[in-house]
C-alpha atoms as a PDB file:
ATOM      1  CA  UNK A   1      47.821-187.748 208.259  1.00  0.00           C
ATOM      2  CA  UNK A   2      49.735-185.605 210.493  1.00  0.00           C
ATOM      3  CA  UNK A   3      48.602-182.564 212.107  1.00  0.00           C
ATOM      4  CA  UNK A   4      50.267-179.116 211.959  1.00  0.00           C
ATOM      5  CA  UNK A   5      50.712-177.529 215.192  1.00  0.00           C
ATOM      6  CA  UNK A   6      50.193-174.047 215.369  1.00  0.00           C
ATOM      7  CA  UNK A   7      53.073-171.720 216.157  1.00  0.00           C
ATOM      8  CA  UNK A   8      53.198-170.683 219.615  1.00  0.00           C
ATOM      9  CA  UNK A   9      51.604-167.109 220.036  1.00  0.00           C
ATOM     10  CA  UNK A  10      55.427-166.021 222.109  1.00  0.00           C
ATOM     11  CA  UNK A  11      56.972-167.184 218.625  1.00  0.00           C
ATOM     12  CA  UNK A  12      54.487-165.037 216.363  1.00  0.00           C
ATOM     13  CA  UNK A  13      54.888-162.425 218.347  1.00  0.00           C
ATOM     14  CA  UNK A  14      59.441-162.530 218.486  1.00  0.00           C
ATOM     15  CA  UNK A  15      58.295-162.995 214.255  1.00  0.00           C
ATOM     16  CA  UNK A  16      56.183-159.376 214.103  1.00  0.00           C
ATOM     17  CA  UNK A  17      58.836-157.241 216.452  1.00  0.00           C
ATOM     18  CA  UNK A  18      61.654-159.122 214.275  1.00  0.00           C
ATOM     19  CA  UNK A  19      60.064-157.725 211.121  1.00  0.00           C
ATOM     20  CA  UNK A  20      59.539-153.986 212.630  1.00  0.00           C
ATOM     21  CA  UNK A  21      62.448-153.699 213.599  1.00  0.00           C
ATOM     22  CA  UNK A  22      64.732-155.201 210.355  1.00  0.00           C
ATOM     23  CA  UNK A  23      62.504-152.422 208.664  1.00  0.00           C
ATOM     24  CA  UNK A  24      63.949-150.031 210.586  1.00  0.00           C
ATOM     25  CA  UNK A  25      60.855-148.974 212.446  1.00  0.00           C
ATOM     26  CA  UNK A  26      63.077-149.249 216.074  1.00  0.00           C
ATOM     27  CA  UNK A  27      66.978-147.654 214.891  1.00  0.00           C
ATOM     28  CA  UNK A  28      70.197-148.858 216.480  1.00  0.00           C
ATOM     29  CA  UNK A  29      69.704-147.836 220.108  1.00  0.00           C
ATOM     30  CA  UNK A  30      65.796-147.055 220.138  1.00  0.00           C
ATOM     31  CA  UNK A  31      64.128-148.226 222.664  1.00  0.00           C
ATOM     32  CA  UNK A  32      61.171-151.088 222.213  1.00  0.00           C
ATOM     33  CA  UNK A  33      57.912-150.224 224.223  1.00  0.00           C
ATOM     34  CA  UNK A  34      57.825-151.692 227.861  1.00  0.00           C
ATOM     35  CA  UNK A  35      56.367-155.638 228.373  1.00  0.00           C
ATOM     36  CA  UNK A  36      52.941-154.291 229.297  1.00  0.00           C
ATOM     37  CA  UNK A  37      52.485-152.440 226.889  1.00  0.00           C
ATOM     38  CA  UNK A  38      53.533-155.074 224.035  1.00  0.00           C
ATOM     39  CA  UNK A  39      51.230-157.768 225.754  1.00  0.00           C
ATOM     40  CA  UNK A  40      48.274-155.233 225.675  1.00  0.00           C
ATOM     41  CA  UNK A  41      49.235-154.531 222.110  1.00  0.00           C
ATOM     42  CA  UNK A  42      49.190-158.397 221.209  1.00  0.00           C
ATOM     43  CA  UNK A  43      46.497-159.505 223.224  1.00  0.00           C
ATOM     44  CA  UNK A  44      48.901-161.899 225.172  1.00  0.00           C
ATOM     45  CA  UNK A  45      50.083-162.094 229.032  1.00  0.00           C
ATOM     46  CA  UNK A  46      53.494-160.887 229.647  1.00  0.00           C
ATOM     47  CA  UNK A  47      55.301-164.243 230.056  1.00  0.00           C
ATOM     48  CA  UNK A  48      54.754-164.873 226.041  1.00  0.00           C
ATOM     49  CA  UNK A  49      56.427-161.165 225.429  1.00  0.00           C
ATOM     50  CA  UNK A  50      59.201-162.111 227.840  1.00  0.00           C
ATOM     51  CA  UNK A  51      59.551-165.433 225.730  1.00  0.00           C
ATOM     52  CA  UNK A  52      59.450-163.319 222.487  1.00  0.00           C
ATOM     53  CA  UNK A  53      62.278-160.752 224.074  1.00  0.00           C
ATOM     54  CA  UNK A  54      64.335-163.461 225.115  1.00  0.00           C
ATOM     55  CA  UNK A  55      64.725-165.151 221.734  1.00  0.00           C
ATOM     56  CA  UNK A  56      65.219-162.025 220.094  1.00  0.00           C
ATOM     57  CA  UNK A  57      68.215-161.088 222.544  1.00  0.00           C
ATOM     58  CA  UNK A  58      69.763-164.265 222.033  1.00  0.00           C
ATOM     59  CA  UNK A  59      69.789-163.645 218.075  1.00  0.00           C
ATOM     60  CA  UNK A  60      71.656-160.221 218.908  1.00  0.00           C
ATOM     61  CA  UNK A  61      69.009-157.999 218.118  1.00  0.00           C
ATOM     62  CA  UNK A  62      68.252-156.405 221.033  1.00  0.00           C
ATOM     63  CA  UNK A  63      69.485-155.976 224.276  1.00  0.00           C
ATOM     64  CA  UNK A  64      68.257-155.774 228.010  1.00  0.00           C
ATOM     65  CA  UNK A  65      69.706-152.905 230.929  1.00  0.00           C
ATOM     66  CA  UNK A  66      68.404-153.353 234.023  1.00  0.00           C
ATOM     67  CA  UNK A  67      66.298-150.633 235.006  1.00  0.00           C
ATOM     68  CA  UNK A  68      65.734-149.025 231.750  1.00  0.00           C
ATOM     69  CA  UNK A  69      64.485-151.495 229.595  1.00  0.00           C
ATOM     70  CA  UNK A  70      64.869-153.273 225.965  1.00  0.00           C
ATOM     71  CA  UNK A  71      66.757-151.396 223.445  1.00  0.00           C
ATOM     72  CA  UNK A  72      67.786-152.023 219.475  1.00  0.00           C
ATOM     73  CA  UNK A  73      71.534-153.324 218.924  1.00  0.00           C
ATOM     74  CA  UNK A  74      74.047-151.373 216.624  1.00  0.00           C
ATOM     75  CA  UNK A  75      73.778-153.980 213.589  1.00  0.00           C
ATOM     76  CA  UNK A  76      76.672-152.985 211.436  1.00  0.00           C
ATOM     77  CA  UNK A  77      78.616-156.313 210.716  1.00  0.00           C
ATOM     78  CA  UNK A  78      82.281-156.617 209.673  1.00  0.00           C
ATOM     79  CA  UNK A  79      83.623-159.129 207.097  1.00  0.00           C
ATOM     80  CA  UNK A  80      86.377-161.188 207.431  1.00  0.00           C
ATOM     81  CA  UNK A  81      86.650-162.814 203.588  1.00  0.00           C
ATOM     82  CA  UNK A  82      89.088-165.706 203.772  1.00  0.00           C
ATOM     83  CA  UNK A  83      90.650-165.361 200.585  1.00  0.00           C
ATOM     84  CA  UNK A  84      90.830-161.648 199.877  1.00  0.00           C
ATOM     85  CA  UNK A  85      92.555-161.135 203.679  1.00  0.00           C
ATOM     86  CA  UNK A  86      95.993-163.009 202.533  1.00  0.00           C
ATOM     87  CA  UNK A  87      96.203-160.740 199.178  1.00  0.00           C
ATOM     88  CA  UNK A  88      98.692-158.092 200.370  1.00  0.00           C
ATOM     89  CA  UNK A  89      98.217-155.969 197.164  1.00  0.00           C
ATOM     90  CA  UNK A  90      94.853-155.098 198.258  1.00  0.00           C
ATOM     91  CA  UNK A  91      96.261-153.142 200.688  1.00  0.00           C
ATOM     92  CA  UNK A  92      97.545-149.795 201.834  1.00  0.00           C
ATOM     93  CA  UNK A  93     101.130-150.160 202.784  1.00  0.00           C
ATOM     94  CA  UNK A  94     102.038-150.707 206.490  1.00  0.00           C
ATOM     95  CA  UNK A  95      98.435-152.323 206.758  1.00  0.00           C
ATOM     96  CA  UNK A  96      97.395-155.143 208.229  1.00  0.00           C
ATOM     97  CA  UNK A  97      94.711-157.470 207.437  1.00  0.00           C
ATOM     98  CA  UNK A  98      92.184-156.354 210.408  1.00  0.00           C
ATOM     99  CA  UNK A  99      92.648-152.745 209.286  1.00  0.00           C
ATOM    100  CA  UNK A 100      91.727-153.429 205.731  1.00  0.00           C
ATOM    101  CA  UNK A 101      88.722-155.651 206.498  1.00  0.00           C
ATOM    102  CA  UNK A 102      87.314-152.757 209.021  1.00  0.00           C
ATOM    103  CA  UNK A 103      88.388-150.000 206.723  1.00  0.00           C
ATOM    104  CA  UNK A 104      85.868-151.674 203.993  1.00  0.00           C
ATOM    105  CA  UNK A 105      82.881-151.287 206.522  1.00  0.00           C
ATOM    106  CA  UNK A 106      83.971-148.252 208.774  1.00  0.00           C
ATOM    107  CA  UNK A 107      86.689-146.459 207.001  1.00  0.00           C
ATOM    108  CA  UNK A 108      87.153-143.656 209.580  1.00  0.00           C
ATOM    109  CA  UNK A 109      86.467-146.004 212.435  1.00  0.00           C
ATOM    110  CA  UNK A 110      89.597-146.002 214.872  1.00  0.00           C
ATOM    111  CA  UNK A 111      91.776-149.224 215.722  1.00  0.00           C
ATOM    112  CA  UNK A 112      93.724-151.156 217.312  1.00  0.00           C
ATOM    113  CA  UNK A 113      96.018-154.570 218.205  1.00  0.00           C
ATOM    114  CA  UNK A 114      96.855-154.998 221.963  1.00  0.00           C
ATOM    115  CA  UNK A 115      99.367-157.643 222.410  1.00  0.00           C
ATOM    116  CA  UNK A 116      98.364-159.288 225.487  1.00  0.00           C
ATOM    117  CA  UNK A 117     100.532-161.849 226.109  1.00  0.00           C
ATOM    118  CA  UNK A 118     103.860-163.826 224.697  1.00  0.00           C
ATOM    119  CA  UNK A 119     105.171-167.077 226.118  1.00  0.00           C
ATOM    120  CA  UNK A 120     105.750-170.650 225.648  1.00  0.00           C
ATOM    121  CA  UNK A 121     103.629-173.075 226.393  1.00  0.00           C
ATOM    122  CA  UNK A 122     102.580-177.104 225.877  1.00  0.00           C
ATOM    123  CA  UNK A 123     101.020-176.894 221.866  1.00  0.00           C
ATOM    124  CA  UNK A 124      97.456-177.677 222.872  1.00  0.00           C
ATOM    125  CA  UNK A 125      95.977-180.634 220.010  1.00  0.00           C
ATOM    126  CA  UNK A 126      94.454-178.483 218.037  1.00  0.00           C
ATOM    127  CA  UNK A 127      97.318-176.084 217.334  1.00  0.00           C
ATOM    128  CA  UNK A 128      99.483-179.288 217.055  1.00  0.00           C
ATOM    129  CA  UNK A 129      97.900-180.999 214.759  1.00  0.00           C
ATOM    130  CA  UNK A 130      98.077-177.977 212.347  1.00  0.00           C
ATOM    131  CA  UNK A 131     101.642-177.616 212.830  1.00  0.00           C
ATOM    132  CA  UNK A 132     102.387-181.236 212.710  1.00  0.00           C
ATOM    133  CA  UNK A 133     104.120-181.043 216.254  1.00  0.00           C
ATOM    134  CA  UNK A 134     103.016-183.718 218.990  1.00  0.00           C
ATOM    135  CA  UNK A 135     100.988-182.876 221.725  1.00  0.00           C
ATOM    136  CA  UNK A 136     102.333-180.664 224.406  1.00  0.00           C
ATOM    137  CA  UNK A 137     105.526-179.851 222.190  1.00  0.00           C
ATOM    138  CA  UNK A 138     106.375-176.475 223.003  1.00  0.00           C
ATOM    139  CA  UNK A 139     104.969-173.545 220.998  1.00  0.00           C
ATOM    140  CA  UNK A 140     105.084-169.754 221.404  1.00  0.00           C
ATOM    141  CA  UNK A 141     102.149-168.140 221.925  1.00  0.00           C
ATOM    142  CA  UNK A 142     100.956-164.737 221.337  1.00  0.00           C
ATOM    143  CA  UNK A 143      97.574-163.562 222.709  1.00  0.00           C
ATOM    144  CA  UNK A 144      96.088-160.292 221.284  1.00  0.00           C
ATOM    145  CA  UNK A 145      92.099-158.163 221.121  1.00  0.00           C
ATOM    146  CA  UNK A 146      91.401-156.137 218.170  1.00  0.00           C
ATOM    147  CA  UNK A 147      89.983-153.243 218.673  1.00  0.00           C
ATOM    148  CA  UNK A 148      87.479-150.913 216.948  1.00  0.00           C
ATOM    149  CA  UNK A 149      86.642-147.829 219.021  1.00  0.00           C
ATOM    150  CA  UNK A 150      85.931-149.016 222.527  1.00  0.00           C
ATOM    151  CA  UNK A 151      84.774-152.476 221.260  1.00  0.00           C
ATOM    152  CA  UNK A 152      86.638-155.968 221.341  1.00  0.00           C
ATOM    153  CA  UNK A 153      85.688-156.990 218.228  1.00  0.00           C
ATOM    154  CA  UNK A 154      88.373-160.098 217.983  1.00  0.00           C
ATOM    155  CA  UNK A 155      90.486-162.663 220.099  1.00  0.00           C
ATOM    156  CA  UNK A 156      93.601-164.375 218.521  1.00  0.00           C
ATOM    157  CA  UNK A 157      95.820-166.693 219.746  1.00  0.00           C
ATOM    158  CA  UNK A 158      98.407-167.827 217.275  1.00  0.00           C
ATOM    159  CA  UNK A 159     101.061-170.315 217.780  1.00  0.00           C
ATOM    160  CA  UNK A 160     104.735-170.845 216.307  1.00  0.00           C
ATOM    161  CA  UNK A 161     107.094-173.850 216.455  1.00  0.00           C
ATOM    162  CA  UNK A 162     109.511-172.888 218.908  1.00  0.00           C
ATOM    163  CA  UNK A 163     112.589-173.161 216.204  1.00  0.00           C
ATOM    164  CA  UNK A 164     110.881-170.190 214.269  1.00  0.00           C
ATOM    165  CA  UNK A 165     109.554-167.861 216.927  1.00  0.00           C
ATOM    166  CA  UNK A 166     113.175-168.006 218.952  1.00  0.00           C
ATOM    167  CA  UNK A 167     115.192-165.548 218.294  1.00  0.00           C
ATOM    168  CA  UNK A 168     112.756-163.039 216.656  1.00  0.00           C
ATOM    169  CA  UNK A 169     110.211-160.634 217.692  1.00  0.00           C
ATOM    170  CA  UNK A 170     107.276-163.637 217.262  1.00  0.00           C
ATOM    171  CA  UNK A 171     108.881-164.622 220.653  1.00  0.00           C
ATOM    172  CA  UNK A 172     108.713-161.004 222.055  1.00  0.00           C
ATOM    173  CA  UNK A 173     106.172-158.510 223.977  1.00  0.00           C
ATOM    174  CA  UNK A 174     106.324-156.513 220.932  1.00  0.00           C
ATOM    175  CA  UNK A 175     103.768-155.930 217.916  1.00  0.00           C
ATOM    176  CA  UNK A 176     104.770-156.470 214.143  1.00  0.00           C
ATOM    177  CA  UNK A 177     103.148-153.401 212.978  1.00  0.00           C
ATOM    178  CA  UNK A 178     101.630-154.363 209.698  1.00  0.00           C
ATOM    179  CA  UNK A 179     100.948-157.438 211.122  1.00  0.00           C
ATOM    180  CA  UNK A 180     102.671-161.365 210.790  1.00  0.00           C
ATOM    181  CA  UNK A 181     102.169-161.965 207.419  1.00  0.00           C
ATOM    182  CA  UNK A 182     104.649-158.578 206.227  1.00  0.00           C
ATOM    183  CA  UNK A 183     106.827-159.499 209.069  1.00  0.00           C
ATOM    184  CA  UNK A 184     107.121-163.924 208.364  1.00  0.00           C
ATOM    185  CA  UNK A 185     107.873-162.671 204.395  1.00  0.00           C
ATOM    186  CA  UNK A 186     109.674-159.252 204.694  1.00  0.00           C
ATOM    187  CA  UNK A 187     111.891-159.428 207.838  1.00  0.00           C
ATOM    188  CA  UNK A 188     111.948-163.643 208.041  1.00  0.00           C
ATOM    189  CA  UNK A 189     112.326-163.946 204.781  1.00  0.00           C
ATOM    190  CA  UNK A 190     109.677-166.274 203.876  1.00  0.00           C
ATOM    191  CA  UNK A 191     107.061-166.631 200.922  1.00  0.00           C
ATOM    192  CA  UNK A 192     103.814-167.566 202.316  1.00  0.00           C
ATOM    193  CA  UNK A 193     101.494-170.216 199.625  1.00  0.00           C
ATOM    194  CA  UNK A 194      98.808-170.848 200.511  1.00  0.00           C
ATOM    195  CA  UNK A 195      96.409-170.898 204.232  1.00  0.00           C
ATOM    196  CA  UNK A 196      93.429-173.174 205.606  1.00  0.00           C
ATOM    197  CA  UNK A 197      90.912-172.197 207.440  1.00  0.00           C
ATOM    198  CA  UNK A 198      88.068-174.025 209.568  1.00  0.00           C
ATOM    199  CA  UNK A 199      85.348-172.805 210.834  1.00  0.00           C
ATOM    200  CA  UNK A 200      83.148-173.452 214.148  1.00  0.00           C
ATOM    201  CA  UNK A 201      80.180-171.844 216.059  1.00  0.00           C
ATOM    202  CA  UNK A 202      79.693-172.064 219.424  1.00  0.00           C
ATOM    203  CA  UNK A 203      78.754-170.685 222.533  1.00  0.00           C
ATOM    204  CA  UNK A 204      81.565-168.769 224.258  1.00  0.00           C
ATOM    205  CA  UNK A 205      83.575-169.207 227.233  1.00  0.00           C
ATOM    206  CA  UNK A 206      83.384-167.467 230.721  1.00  0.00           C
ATOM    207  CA  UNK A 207      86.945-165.773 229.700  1.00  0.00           C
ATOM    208  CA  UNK A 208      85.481-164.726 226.045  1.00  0.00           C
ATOM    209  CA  UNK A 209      82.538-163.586 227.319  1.00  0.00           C
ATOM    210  CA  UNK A 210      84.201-161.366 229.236  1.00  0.00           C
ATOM    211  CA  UNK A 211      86.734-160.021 227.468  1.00  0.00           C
ATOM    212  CA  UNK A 212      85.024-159.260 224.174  1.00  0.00           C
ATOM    213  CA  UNK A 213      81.991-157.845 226.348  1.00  0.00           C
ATOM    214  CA  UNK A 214      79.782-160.542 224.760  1.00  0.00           C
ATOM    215  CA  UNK A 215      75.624-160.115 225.770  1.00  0.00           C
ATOM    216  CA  UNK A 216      74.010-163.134 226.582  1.00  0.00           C
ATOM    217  CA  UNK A 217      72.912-165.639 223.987  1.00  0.00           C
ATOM    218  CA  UNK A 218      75.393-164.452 221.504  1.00  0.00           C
ATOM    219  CA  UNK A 219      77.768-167.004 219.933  1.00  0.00           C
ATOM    220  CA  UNK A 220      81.209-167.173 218.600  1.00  0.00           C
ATOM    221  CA  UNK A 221      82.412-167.746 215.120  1.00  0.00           C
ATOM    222  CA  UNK A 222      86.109-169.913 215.702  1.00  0.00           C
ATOM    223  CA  UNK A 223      88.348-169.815 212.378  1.00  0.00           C
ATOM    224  CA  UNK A 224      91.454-171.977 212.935  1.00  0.00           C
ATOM    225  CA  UNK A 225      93.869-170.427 210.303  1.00  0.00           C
ATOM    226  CA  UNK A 226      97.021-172.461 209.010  1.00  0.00           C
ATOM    227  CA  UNK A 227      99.795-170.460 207.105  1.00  0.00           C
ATOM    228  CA  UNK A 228     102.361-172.313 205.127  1.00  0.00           C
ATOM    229  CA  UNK A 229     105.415-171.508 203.294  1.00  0.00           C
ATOM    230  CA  UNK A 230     105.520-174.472 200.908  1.00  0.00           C
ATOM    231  CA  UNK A 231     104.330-177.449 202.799  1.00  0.00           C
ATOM    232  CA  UNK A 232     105.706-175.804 206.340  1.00  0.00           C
ATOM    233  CA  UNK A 233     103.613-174.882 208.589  1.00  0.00           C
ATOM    234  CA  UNK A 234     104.525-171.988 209.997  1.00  0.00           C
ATOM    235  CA  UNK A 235     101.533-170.618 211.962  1.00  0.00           C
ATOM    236  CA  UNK A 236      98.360-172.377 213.702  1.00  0.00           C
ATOM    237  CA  UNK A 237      95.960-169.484 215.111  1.00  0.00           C
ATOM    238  CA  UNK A 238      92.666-169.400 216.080  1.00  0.00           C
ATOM    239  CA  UNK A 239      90.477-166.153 215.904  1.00  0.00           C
ATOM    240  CA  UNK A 240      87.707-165.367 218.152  1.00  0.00           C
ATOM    241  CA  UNK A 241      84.630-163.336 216.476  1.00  0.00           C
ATOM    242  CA  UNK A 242      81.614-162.209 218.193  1.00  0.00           C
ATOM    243  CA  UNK A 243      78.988-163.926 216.369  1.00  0.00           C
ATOM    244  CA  UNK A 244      76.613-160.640 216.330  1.00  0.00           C
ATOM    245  CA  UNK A 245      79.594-158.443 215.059  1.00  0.00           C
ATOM    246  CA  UNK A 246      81.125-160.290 211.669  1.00  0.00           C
ATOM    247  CA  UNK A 247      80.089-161.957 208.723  1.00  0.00           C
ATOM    248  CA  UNK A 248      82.446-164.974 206.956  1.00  0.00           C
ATOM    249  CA  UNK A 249      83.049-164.626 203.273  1.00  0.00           C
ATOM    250  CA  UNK A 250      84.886-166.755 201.327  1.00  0.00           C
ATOM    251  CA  UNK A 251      85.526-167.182 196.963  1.00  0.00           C
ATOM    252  CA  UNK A 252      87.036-170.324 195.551  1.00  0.00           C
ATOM    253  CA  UNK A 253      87.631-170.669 192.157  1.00  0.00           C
ATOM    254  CA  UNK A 254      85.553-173.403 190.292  1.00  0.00           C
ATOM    255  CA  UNK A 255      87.528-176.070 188.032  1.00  0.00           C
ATOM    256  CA  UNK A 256      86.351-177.212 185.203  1.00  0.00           C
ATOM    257  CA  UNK A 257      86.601-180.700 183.259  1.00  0.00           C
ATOM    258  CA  UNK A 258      87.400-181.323 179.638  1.00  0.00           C
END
């Protein structure tokens, strides 16, 4: 018979300030008292409170300044719903998807695309493979942050076979205001069908880290996205989303049998 061993006092401890604080006894930004006074508090030395601060900081709950101390993250997640996103009924004209799927959470919240980048470059595999292009085929690229306030709150990099992009404004330092999908059906011309998605969480880059201002411990959520217009291809993109920030939601309809 095997024998239960107990759970580590740092662990009961990251369980009880957990608890407190998804009650809502420490708000967003409230500050959590200091390690001495939390080891006093649980009978434990400080190296089992640092233990219990650590793992709640890498779950996103909290957060460290030097100096100051341990403070309560903003918890307010976004949703990205991968079916509702690609209904453009659902929303206001001249809106994109991004501004809908903030709007639902934040619907006075300010924001904003930032086109970073447009150029052509090898397809990397993964981008290939979607677009049914060999490896290191030329693509266009375009590289953009979303925006909500002063927070990153997404990465994209999409890619286009270089005999769409050419010629249009996919190929261009210059933003499609309601976003690609109006501009590949209303100004290309074409009817999008259907899109995949697949989805992947992992730790971020250097790069991501830095440029969506990620804290330490927090993970990404990866959703390659594949748009087609019949059984074309016409866009491989992968979105970036700070683990702590968004939520994936997704509704498939359920066949039935006889």
């Amino acid at each position: 018979m095997s024998v239960v061993e107990p759970e580590p006092k740092w662990r009961q401890i990251a369980h009880l300030l957990r608890s407190v604080i998804v009650a809502g006894e420490y708000g967003p930004g409230a500050a959590l008292p200091g390690e001495a006074v939390l080891a006093e508090r649980y009978g434990v030395k400080r190296p089992a409170i640092r233990q219990a601060l650590a793992l709640l900081q890498a779950e996103g709950l909290i957060y460290a300044e030097h100096g100051r101390g341990t403070f309560v993250r903003e918890r307010r997640q976004l949703l990205h719903h991968g079916t509702a996103r690609y209904d453009r009924t659902g929303r206001a004209p001249g809106q994109s998807a991004f501004e809908a799927e903030v709007g639902r959470v934040e619907p006075t919240a300010p924001t904003r695309r930032e086109l970073t980048a447009v150029e052509e470059v090898p397809a990397p595999l993964e981008a290939a493979t979607r677009l049914g292009l060999a490896e290191d085929e030329p693509v266009v690229v375009r590289r953009h942050v979303f925006w909500l306030g002063e927070d990153p709150v997404q990465l994209l990099l999409a890619y286009y076979p270089v005999n769409l992009a050419r010629g249009t404004t996919l190929a261009e330092v210059k933003s499609t205001p309601s976003g690609v999908h109006a501009y590949l059906e209303d100004e290309l011309g074409y009817r999008l069908t259907r899109a995949a998605e697949d989805v992947e969480a992992r730790m971020p880059t250097p790069d991501e880290t830095q440029l969506l201002r990620l804290l330490p411990g927090v993970p990404v959520l990866g959703v390659w996205r594949t748009r087609y217009a019949g059984e074309r291809p016409l866009e491989a993109a992968l979105q970036l989303f700070p683990g702590d920030r968004w939520r994936l939601g997704y509704e498939t309809p359920i066949g039935r049998r006889g």
